[in-house]
PDB file of N, CA and C in Angstrom:
ATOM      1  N   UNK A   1    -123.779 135.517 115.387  1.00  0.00           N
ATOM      2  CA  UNK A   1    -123.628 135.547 116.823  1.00  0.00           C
ATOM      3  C   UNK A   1    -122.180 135.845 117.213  1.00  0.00           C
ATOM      4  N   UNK A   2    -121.110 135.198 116.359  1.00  0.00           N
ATOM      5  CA  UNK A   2    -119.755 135.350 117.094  1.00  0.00           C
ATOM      6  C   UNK A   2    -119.326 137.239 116.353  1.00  0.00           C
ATOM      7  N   UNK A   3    -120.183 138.202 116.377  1.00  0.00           N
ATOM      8  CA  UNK A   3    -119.903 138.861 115.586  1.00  0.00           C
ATOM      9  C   UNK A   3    -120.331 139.816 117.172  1.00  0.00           C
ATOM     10  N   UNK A   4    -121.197 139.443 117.862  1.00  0.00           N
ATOM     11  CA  UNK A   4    -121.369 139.781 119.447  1.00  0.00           C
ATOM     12  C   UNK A   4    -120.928 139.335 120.599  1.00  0.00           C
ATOM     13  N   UNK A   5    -120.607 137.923 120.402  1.00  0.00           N
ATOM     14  CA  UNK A   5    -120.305 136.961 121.607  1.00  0.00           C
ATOM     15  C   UNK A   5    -119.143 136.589 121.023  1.00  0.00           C
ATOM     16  N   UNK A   6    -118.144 136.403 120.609  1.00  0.00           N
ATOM     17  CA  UNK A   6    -116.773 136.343 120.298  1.00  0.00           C
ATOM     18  C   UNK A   6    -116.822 134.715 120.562  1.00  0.00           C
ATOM     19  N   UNK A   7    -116.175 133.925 119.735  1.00  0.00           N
ATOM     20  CA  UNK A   7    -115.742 132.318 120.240  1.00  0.00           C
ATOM     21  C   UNK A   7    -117.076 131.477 121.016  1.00  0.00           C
ATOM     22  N   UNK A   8    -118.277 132.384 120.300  1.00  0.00           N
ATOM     23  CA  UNK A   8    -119.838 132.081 120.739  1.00  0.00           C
ATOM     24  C   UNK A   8    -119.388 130.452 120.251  1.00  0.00           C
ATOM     25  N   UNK A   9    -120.011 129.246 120.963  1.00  0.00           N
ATOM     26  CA  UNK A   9    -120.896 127.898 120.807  1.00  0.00           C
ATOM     27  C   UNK A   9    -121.847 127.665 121.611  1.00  0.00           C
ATOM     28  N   UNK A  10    -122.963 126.844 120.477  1.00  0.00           N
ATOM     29  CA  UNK A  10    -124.091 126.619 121.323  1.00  0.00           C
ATOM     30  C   UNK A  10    -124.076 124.736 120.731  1.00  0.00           C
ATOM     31  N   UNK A  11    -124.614 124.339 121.824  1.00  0.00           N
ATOM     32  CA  UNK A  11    -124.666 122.838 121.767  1.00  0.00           C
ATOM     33  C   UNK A  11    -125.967 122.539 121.778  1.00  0.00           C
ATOM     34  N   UNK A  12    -126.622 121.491 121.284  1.00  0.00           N
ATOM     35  CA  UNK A  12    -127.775 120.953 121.167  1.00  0.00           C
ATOM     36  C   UNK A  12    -127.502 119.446 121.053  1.00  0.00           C
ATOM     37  N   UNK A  13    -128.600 118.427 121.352  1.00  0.00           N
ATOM     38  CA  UNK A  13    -128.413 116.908 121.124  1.00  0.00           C
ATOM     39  C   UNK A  13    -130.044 116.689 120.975  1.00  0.00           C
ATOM     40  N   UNK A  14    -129.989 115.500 120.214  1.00  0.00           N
ATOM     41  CA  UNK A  14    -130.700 114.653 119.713  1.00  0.00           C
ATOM     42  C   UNK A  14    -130.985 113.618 120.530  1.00  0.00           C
ATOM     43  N   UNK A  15    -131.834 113.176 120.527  1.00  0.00           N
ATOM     44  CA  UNK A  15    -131.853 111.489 120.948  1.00  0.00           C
ATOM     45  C   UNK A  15    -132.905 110.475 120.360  1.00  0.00           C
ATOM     46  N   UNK A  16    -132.128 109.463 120.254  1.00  0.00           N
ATOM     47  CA  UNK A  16    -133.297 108.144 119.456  1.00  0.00           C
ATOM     48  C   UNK A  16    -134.182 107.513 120.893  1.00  0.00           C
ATOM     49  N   UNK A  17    -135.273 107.842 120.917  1.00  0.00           N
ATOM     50  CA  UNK A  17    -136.110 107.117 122.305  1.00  0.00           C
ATOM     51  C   UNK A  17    -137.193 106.009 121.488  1.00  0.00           C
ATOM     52  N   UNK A  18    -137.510 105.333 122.323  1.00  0.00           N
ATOM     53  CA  UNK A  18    -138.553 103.909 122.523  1.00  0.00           C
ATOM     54  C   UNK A  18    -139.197 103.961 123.146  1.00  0.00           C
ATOM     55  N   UNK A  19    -140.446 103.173 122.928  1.00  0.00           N
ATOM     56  CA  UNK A  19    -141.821 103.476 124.255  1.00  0.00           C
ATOM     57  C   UNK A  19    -141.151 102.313 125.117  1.00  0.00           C
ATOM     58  N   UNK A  20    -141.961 103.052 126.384  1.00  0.00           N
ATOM     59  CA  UNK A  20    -141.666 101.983 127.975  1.00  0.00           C
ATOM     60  C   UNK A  20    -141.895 100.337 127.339  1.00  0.00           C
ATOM     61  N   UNK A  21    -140.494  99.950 128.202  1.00  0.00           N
ATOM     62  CA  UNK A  21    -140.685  98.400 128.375  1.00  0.00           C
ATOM     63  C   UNK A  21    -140.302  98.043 126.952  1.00  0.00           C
ATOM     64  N   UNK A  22    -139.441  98.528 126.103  1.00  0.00           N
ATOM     65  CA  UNK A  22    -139.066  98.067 125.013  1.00  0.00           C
ATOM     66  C   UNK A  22    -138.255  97.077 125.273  1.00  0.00           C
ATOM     67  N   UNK A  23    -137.991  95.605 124.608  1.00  0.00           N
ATOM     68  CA  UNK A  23    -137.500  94.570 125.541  1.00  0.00           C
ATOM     69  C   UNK A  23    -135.906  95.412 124.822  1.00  0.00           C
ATOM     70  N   UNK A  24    -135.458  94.985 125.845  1.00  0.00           N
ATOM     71  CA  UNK A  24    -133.653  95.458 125.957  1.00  0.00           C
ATOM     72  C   UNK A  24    -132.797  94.898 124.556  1.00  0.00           C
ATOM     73  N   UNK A  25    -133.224  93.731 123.955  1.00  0.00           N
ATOM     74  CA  UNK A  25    -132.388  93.288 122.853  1.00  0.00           C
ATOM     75  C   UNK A  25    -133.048  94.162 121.200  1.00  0.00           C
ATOM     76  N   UNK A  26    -133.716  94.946 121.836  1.00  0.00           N
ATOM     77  CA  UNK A  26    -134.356  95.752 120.636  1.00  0.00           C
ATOM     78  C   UNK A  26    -133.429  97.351 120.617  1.00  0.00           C
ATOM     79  N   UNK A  27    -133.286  97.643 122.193  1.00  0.00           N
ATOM     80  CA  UNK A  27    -132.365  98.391 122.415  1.00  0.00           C
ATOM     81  C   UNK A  27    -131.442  98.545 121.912  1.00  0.00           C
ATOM     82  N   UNK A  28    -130.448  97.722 122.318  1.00  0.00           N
ATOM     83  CA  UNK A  28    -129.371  97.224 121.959  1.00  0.00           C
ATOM     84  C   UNK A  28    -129.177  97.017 120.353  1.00  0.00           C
ATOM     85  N   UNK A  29    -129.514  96.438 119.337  1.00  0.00           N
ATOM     86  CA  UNK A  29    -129.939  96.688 117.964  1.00  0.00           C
ATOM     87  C   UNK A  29    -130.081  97.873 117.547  1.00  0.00           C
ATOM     88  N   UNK A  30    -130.896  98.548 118.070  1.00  0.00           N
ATOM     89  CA  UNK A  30    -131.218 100.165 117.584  1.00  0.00           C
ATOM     90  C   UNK A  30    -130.051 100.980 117.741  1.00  0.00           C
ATOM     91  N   UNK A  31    -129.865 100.663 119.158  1.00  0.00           N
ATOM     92  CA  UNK A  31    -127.703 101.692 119.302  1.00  0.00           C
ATOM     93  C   UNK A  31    -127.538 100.719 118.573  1.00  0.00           C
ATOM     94  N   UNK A  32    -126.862  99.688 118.257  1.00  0.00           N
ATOM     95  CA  UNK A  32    -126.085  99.325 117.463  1.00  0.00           C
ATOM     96  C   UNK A  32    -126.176  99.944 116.065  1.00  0.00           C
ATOM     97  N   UNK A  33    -127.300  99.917 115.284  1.00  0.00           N
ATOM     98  CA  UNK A  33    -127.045 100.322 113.992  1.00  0.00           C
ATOM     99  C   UNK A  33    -127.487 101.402 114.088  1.00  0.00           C
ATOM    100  N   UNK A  34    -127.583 102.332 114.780  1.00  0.00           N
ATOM    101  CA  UNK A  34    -127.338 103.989 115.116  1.00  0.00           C
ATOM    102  C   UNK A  34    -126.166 104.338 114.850  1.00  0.00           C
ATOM    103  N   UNK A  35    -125.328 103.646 115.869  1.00  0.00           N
ATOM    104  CA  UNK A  35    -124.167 103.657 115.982  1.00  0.00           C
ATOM    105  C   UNK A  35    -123.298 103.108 114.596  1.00  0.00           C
ATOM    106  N   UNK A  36    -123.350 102.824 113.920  1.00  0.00           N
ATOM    107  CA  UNK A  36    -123.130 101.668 112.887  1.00  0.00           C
ATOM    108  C   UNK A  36    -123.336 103.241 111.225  1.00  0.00           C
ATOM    109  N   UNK A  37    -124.269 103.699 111.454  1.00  0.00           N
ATOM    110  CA  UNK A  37    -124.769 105.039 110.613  1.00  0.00           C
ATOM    111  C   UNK A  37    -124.310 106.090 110.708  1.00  0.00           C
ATOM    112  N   UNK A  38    -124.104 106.293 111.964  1.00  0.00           N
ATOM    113  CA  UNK A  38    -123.404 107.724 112.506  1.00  0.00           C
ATOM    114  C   UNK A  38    -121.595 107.634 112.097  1.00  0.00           C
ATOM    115  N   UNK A  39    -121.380 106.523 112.019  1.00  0.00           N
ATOM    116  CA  UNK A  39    -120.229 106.312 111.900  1.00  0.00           C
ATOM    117  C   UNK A  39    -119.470 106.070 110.445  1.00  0.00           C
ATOM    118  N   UNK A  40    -120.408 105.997 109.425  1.00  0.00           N
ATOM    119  CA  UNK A  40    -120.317 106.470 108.072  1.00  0.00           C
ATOM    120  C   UNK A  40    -119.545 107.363 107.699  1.00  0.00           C
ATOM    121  N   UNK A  41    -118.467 107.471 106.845  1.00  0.00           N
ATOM    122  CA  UNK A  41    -117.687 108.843 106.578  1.00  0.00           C
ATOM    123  C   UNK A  41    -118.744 109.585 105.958  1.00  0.00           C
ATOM    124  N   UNK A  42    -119.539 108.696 104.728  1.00  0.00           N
ATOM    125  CA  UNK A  42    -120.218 110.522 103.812  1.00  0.00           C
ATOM    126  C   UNK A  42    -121.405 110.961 105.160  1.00  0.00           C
ATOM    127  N   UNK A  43    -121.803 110.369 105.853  1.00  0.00           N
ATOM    128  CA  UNK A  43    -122.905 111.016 106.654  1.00  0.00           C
ATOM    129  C   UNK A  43    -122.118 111.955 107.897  1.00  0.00           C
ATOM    130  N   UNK A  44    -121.016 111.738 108.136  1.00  0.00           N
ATOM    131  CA  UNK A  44    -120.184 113.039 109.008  1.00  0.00           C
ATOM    132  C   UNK A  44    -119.849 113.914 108.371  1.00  0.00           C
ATOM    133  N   UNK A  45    -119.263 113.555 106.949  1.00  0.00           N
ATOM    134  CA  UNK A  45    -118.823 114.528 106.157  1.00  0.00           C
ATOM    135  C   UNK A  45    -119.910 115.419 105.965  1.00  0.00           C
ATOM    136  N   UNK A  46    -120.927 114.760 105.548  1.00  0.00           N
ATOM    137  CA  UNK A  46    -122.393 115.385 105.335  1.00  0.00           C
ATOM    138  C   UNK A  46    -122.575 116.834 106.309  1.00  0.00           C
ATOM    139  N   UNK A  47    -122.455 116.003 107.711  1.00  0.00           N
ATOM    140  CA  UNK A  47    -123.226 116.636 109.290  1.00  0.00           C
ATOM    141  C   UNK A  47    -122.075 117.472 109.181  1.00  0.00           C
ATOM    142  N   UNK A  48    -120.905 117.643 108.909  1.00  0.00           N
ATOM    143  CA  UNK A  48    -120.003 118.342 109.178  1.00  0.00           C
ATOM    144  C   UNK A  48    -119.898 119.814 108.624  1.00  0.00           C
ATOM    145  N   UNK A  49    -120.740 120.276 107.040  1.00  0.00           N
ATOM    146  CA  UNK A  49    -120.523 120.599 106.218  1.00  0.00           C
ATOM    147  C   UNK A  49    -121.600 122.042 107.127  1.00  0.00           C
ATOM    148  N   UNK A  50    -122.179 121.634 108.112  1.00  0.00           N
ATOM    149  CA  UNK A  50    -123.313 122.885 108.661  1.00  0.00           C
ATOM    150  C   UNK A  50    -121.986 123.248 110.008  1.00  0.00           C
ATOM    151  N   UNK A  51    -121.466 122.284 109.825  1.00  0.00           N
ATOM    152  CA  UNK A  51    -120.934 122.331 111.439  1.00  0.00           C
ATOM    153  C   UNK A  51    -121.621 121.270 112.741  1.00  0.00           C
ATOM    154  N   UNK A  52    -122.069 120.666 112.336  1.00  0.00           N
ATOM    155  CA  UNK A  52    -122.709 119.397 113.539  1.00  0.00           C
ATOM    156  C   UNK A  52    -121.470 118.150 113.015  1.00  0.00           C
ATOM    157  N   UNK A  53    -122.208 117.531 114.040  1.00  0.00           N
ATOM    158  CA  UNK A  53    -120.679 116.545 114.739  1.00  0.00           C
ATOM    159  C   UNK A  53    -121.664 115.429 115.514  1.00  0.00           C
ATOM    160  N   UNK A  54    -121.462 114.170 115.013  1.00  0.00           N
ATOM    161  CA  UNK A  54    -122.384 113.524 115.532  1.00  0.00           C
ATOM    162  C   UNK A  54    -121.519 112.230 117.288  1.00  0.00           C
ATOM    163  N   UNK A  55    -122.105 112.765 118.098  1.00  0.00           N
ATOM    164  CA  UNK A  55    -121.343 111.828 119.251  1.00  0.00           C
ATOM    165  C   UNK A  55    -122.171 111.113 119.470  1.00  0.00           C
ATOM    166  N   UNK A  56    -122.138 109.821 119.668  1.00  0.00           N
ATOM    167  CA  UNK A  56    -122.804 108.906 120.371  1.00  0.00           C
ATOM    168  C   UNK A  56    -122.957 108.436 122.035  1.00  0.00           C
ATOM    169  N   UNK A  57    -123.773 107.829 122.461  1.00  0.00           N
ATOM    170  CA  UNK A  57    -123.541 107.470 123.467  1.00  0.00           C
ATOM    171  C   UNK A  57    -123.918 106.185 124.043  1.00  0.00           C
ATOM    172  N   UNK A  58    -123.725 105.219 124.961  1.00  0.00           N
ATOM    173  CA  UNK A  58    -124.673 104.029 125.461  1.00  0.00           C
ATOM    174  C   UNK A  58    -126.161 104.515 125.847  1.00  0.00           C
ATOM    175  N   UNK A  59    -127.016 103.402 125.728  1.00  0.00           N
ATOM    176  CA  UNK A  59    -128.383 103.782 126.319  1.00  0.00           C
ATOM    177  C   UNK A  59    -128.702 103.726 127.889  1.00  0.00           C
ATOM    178  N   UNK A  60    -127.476 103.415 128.427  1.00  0.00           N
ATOM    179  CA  UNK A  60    -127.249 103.376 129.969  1.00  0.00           C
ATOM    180  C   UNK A  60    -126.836 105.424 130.394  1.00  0.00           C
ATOM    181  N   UNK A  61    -126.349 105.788 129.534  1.00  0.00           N
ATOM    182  CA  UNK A  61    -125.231 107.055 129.142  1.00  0.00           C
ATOM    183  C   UNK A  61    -126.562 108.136 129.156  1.00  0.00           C
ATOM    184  N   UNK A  62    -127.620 107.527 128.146  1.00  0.00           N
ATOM    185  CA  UNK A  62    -128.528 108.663 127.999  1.00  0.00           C
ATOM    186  C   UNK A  62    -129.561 108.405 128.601  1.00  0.00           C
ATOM    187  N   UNK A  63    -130.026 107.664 129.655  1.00  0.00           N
ATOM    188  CA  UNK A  63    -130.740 107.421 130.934  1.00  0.00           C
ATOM    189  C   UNK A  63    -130.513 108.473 132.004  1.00  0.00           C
ATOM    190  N   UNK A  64    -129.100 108.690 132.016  1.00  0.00           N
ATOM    191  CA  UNK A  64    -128.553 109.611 132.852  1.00  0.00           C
ATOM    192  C   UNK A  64    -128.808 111.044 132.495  1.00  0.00           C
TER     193      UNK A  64
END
């Protein structure tokens, strides 16, 4: 692509979802050790090696 579109990026995201009414302290647990994984050096190093980049966010953050 950058061989047509010069300094081409394309972005994509993921997200970890729960069925309705998941009680909130289950939430909270799940970002936590999401968050807790993503934050691993060999698993960035890993994600890094295609070119992905893992950002996190609150579950208030991805409501929005």
């Amino acid at each position: 692509m950058n061989e047509t579109v010069p300094r081409f990026e394309a972005e994509s995201w993921v997200a970890l979802v729960a069925p309705a009414r998941t009680p909130g302290e289950i939430i909270t647990r799940l970002h936590a050790e999401t968050v807790n994984i993503l934050a691993h050096p060999a698993l960035r190093e890993r994600l890094a090696e295609p070119g992905l980049e893992a950002v996190t966010s609150t579950p208030a953050q991805a409501d929005q």
